[in-house]
N, C-alpha and C. Protein backbone atom coordinates (compact mmCIF):
# COMPACT_ATOMS: atom_id res chain seq x y z
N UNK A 1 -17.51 0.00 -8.04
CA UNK A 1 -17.20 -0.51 -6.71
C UNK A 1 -16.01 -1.45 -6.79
N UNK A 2 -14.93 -1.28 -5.94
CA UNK A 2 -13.84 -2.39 -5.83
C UNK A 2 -13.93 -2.32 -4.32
N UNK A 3 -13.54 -3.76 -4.03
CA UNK A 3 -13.52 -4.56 -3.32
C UNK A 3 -11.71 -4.96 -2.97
N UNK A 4 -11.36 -4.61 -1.77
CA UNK A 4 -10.00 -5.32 -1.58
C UNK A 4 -9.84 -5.80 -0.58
N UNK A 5 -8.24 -6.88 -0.72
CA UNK A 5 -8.43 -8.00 0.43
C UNK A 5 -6.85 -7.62 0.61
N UNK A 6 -6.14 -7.38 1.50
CA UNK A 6 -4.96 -7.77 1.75
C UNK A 6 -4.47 -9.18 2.39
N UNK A 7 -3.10 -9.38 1.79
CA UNK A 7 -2.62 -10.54 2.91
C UNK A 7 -1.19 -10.41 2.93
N UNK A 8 0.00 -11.16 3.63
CA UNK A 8 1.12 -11.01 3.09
C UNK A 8 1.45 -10.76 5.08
N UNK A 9 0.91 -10.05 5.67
CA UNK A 9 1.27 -9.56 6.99
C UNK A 9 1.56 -11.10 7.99
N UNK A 10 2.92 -10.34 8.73
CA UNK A 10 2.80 -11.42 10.16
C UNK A 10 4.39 -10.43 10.44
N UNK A 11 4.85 -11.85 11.68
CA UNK A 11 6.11 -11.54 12.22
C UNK A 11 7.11 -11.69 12.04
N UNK A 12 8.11 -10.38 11.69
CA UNK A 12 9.79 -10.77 11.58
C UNK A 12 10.49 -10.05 12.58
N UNK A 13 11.36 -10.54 12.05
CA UNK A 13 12.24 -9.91 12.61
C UNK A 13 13.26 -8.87 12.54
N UNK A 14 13.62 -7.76 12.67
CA UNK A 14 14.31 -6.75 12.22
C UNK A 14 15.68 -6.92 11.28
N UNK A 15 15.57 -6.34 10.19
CA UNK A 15 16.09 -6.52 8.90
C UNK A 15 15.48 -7.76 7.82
N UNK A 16 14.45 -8.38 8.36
CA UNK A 16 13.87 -9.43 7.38
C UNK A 16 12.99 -8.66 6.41
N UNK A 17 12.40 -9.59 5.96
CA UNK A 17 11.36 -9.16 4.89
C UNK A 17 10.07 -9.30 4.80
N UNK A 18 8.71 -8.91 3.95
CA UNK A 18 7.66 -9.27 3.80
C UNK A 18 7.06 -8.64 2.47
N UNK A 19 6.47 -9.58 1.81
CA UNK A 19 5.45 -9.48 0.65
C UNK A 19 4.19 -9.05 1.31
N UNK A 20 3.66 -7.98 0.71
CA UNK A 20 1.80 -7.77 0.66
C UNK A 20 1.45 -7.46 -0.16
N UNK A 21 -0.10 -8.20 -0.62
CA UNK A 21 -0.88 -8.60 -1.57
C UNK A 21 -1.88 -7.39 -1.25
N UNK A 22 -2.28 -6.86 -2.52
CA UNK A 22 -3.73 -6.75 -2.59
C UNK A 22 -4.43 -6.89 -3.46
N UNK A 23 -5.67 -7.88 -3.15
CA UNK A 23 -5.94 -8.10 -4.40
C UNK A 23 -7.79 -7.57 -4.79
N UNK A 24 -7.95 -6.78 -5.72
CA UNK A 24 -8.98 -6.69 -6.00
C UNK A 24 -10.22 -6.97 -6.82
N UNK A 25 -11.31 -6.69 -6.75
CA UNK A 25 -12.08 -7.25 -7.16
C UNK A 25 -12.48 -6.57 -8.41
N UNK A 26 -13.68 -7.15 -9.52
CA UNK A 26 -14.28 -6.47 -10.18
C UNK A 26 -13.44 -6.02 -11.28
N UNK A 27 -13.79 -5.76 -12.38
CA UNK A 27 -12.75 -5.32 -14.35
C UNK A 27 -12.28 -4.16 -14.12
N UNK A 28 -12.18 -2.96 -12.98
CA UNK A 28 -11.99 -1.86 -13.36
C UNK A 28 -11.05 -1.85 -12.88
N UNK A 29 -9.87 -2.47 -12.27
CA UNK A 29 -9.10 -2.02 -11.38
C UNK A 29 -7.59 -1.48 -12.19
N UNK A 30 -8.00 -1.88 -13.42
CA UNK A 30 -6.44 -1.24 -13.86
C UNK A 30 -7.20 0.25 -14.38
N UNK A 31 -8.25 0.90 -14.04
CA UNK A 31 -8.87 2.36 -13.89
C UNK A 31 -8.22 3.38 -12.75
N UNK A 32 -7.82 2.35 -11.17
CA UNK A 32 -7.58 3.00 -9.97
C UNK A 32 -6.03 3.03 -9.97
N UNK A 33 -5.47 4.12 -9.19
CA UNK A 33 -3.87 4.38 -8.95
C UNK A 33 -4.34 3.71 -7.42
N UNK A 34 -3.29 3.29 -7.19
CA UNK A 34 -3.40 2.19 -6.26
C UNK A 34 -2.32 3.14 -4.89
N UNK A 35 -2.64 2.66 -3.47
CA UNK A 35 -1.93 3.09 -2.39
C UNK A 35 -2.15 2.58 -1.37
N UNK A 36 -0.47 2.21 -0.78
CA UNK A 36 -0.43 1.48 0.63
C UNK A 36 -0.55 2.46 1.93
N UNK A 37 -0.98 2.62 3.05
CA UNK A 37 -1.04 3.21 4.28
C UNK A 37 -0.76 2.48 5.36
N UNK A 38 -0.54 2.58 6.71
CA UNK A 38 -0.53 2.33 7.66
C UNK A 38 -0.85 3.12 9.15
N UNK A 39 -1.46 2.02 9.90
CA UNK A 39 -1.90 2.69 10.91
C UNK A 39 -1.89 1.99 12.08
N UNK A 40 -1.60 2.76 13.30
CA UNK A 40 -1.33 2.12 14.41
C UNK A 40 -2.81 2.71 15.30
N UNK A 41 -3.61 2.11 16.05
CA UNK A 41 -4.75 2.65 17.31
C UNK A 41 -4.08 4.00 17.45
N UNK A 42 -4.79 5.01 17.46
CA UNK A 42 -4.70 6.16 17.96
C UNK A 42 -3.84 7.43 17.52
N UNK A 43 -3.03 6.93 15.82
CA UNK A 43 -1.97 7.72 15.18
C UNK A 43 -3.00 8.03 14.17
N UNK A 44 -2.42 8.84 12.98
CA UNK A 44 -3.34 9.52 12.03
C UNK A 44 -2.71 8.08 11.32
N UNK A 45 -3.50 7.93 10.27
CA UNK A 45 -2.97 6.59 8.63
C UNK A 45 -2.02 7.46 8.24
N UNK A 46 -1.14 6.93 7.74
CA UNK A 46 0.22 7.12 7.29
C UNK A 46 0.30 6.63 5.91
N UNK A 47 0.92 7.39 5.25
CA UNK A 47 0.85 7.38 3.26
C UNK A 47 1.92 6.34 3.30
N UNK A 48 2.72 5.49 2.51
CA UNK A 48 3.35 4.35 2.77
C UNK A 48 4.16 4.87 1.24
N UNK A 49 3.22 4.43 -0.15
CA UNK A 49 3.64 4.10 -1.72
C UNK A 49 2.48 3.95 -2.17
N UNK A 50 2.12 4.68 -3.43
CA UNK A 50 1.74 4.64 -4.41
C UNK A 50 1.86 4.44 -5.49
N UNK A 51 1.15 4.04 -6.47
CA UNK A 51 1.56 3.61 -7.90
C UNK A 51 0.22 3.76 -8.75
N UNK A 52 0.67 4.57 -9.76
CA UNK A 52 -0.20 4.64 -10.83
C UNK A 52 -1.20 4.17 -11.85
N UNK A 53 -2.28 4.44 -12.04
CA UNK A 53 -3.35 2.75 -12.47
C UNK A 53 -2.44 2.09 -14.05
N UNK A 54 -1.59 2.74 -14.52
CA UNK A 54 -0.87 1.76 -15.66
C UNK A 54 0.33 1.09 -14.93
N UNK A 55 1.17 1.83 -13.58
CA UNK A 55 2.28 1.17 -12.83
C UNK A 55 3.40 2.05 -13.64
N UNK A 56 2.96 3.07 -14.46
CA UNK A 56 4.24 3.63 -15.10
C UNK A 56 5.17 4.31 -13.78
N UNK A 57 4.52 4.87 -12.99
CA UNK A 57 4.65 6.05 -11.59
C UNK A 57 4.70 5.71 -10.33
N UNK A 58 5.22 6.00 -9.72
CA UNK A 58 5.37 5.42 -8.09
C UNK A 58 5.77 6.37 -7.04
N UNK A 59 5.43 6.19 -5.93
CA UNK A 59 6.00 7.66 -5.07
C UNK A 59 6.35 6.75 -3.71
N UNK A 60 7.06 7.28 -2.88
CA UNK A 60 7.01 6.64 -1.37
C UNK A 60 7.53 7.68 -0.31
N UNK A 61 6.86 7.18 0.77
CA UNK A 61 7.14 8.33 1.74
C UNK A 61 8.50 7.87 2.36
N UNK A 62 8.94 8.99 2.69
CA UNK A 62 11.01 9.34 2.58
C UNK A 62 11.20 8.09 3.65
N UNK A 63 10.28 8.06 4.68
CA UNK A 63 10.63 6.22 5.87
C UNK A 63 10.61 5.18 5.01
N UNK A 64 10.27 5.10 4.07
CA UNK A 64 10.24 3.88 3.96
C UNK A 64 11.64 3.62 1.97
N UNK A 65 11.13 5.08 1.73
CA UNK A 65 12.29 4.98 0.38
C UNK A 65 13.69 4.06 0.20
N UNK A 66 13.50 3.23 -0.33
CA UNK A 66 15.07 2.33 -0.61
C UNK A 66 14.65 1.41 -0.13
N UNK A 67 13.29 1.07 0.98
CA UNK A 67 13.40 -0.14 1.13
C UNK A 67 11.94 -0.95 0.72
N UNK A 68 10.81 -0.49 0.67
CA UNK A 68 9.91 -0.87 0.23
C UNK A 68 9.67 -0.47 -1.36
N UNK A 69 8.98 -1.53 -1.94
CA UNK A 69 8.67 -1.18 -3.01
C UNK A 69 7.16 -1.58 -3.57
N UNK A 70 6.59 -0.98 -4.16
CA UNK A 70 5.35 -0.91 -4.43
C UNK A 70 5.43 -1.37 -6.38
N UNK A 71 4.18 -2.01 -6.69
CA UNK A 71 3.66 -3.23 -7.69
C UNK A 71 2.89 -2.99 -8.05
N UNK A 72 2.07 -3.82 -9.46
CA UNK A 72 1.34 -3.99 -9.81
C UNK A 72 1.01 -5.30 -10.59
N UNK A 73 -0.23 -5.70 -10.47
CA UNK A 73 0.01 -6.69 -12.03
C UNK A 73 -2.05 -6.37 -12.40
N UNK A 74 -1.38 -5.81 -13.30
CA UNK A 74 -3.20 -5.40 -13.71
C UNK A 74 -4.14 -6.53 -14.26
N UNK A 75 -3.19 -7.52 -15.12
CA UNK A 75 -3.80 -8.63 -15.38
C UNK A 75 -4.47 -9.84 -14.10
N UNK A 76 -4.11 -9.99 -12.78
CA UNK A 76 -4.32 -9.96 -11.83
C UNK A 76 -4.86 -8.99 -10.74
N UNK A 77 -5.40 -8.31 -10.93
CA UNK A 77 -5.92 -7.67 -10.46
C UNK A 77 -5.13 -7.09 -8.73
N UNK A 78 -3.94 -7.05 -8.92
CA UNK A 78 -3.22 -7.12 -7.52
C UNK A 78 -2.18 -6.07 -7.29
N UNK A 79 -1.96 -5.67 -6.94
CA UNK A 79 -1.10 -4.88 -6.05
C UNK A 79 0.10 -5.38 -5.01
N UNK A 80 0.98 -5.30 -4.92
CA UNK A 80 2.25 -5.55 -3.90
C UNK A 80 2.66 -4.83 -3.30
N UNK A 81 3.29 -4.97 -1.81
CA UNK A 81 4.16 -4.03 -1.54
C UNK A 81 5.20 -4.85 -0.80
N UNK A 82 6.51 -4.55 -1.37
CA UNK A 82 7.68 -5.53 -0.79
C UNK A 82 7.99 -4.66 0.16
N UNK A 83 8.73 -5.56 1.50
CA UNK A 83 8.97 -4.39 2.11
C UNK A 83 10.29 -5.21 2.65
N UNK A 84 11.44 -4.24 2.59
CA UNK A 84 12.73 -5.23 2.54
C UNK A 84 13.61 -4.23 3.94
N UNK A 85 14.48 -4.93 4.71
CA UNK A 85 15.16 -4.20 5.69
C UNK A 85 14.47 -3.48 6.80
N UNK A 86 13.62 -4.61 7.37
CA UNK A 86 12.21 -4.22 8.08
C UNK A 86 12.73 -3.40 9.59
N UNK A 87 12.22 -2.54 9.89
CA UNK A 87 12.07 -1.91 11.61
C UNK A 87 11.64 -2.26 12.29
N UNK A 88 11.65 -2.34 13.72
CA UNK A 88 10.54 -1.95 14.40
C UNK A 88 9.86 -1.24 14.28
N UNK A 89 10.07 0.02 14.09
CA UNK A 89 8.90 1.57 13.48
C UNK A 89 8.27 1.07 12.84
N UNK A 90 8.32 -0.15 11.82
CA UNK A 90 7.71 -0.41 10.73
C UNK A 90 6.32 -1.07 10.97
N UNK A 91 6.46 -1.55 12.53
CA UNK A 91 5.08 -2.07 13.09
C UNK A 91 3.82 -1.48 12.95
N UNK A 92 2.63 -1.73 12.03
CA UNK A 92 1.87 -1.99 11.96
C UNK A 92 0.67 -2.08 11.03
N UNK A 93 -0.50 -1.78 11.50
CA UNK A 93 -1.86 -2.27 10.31
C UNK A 93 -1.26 -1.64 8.88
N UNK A 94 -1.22 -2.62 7.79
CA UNK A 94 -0.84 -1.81 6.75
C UNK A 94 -2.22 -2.29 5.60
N UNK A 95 -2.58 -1.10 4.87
CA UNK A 95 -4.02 -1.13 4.28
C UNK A 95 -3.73 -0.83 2.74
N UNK A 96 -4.43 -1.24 1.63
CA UNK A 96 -4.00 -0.78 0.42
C UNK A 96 -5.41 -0.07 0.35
N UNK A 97 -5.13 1.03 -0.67
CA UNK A 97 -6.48 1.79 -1.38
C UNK A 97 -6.59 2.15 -2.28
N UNK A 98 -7.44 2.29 -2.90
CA UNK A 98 -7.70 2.51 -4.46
C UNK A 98 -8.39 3.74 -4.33
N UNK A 99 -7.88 4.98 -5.26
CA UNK A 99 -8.26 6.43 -5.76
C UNK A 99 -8.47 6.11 -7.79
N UNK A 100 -9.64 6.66 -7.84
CA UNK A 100 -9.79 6.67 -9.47
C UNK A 100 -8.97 7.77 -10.28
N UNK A 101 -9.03 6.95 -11.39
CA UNK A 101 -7.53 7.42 -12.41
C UNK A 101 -7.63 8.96 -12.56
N UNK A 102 -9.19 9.54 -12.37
CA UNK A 102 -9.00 11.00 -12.88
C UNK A 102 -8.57 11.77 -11.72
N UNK A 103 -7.94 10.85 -10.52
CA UNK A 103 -7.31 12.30 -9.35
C UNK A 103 -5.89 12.12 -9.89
N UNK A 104 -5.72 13.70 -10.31
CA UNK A 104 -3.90 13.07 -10.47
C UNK A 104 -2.94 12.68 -9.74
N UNK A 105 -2.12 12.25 -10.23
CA UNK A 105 -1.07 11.23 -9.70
C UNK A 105 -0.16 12.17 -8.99
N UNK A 106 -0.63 13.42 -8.41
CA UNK A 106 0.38 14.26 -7.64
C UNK A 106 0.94 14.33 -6.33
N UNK A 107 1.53 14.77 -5.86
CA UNK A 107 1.94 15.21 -4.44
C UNK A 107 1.18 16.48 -4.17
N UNK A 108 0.36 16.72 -3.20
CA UNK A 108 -0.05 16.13 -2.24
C UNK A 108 -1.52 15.14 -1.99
N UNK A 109 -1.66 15.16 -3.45
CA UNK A 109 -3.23 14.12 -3.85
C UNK A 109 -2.80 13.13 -3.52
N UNK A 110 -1.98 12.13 -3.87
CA UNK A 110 -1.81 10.96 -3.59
C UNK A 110 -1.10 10.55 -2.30
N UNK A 111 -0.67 11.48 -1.78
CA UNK A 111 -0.34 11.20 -0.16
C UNK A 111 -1.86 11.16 0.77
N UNK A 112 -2.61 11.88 0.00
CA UNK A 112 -3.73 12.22 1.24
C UNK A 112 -4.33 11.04 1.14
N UNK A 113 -5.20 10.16 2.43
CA UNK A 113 -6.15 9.36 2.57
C UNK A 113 -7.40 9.52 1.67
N UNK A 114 -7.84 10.68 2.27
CA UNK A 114 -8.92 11.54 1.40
C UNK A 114 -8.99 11.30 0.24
N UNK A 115 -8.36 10.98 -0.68
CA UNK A 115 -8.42 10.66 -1.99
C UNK A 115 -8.73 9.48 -2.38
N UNK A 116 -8.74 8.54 -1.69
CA UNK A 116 -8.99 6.82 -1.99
C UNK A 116 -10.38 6.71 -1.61
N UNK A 117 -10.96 5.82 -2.45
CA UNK A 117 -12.25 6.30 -1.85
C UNK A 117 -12.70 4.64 -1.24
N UNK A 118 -11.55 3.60 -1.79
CA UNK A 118 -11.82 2.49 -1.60
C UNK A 118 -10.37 2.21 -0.56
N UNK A 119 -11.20 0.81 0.10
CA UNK A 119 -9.66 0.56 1.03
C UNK A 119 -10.10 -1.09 1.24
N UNK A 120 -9.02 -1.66 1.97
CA UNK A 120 -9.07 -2.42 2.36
C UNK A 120 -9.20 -3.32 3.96
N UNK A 121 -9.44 -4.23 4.38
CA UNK A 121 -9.10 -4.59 6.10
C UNK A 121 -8.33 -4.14 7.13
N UNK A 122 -6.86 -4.27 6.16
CA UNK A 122 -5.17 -4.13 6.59
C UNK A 122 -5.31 -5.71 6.73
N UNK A 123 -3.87 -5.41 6.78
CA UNK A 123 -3.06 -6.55 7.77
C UNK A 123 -1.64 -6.19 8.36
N UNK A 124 -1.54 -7.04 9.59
CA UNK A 124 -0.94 -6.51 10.83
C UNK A 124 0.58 -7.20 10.20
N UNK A 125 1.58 -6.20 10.45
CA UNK A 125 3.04 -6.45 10.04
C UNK A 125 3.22 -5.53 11.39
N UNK A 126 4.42 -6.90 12.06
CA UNK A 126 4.95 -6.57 13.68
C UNK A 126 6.36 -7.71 13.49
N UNK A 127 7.30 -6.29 13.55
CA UNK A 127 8.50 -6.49 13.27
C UNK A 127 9.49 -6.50 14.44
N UNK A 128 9.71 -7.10 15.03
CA UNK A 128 10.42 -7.53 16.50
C UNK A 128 12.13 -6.78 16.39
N UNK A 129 12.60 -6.56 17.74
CA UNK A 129 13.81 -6.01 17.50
C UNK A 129 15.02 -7.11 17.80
């Protein structure tokens, strides 16, 4: 069982920046490949960045490529996702999740929701124009 907490979310302003945390619970977490999503009321969750349970691997979906970047620190049990040259599009709930090490680290496994079996709250990133 892992347990996650995000934080890092609030308001900027278009082209600013934001750090998000996730941090989890429990010894196993450098076991899980780790993944950010987002979701707005009434859209499907949206695949964001992933990263691999050692951090060797990383993937991101083509919106957000060049400007977000996705973390790790296994000794901390945490996860990041920088997110630099912010949108408006970029508005909203953003959630981290944890999938165990034996789904591989592929396209289209690690894009899918379906594969994480753990998640987190979110937190709300609302990026003004």
């Amino acid at each position: 069982q892992v347990q996650l907490i995000e934080s890092g979310g609030g308001l900027v302003q278009a082209g600013g920046s934001l750090r998000l945390s996730c941090a989890a619970s429990g010894r196993t977490f450098s076991s899980y490949h780790m993944g950010w999503f987002r979701q707005v009321p009434g859209k499907e969750r949206e695949f964001v960045a992933a990263i691999s349970w050692s951090g060797s691997s990383t993937y991101y979906a083509d919106s957000v490529k060049g400007r977000f970047t996705i973390s790790r620190n296994n000794a901390k049990n945490t996860v990041y996702l920088q997110l630099n040259s912010l949108k408006p599009e970029d508005t909203d709930v953003y959630y981290c999740a944890a999938a165990g090490s034996r789904i591989a680290f592929v396209v289209p496994i690690l894009t899918d929701y379906r594969s994480y079996a753990y998640w987190g709250q979110g937190t709300q990133v609302t990026v003004s124009s």
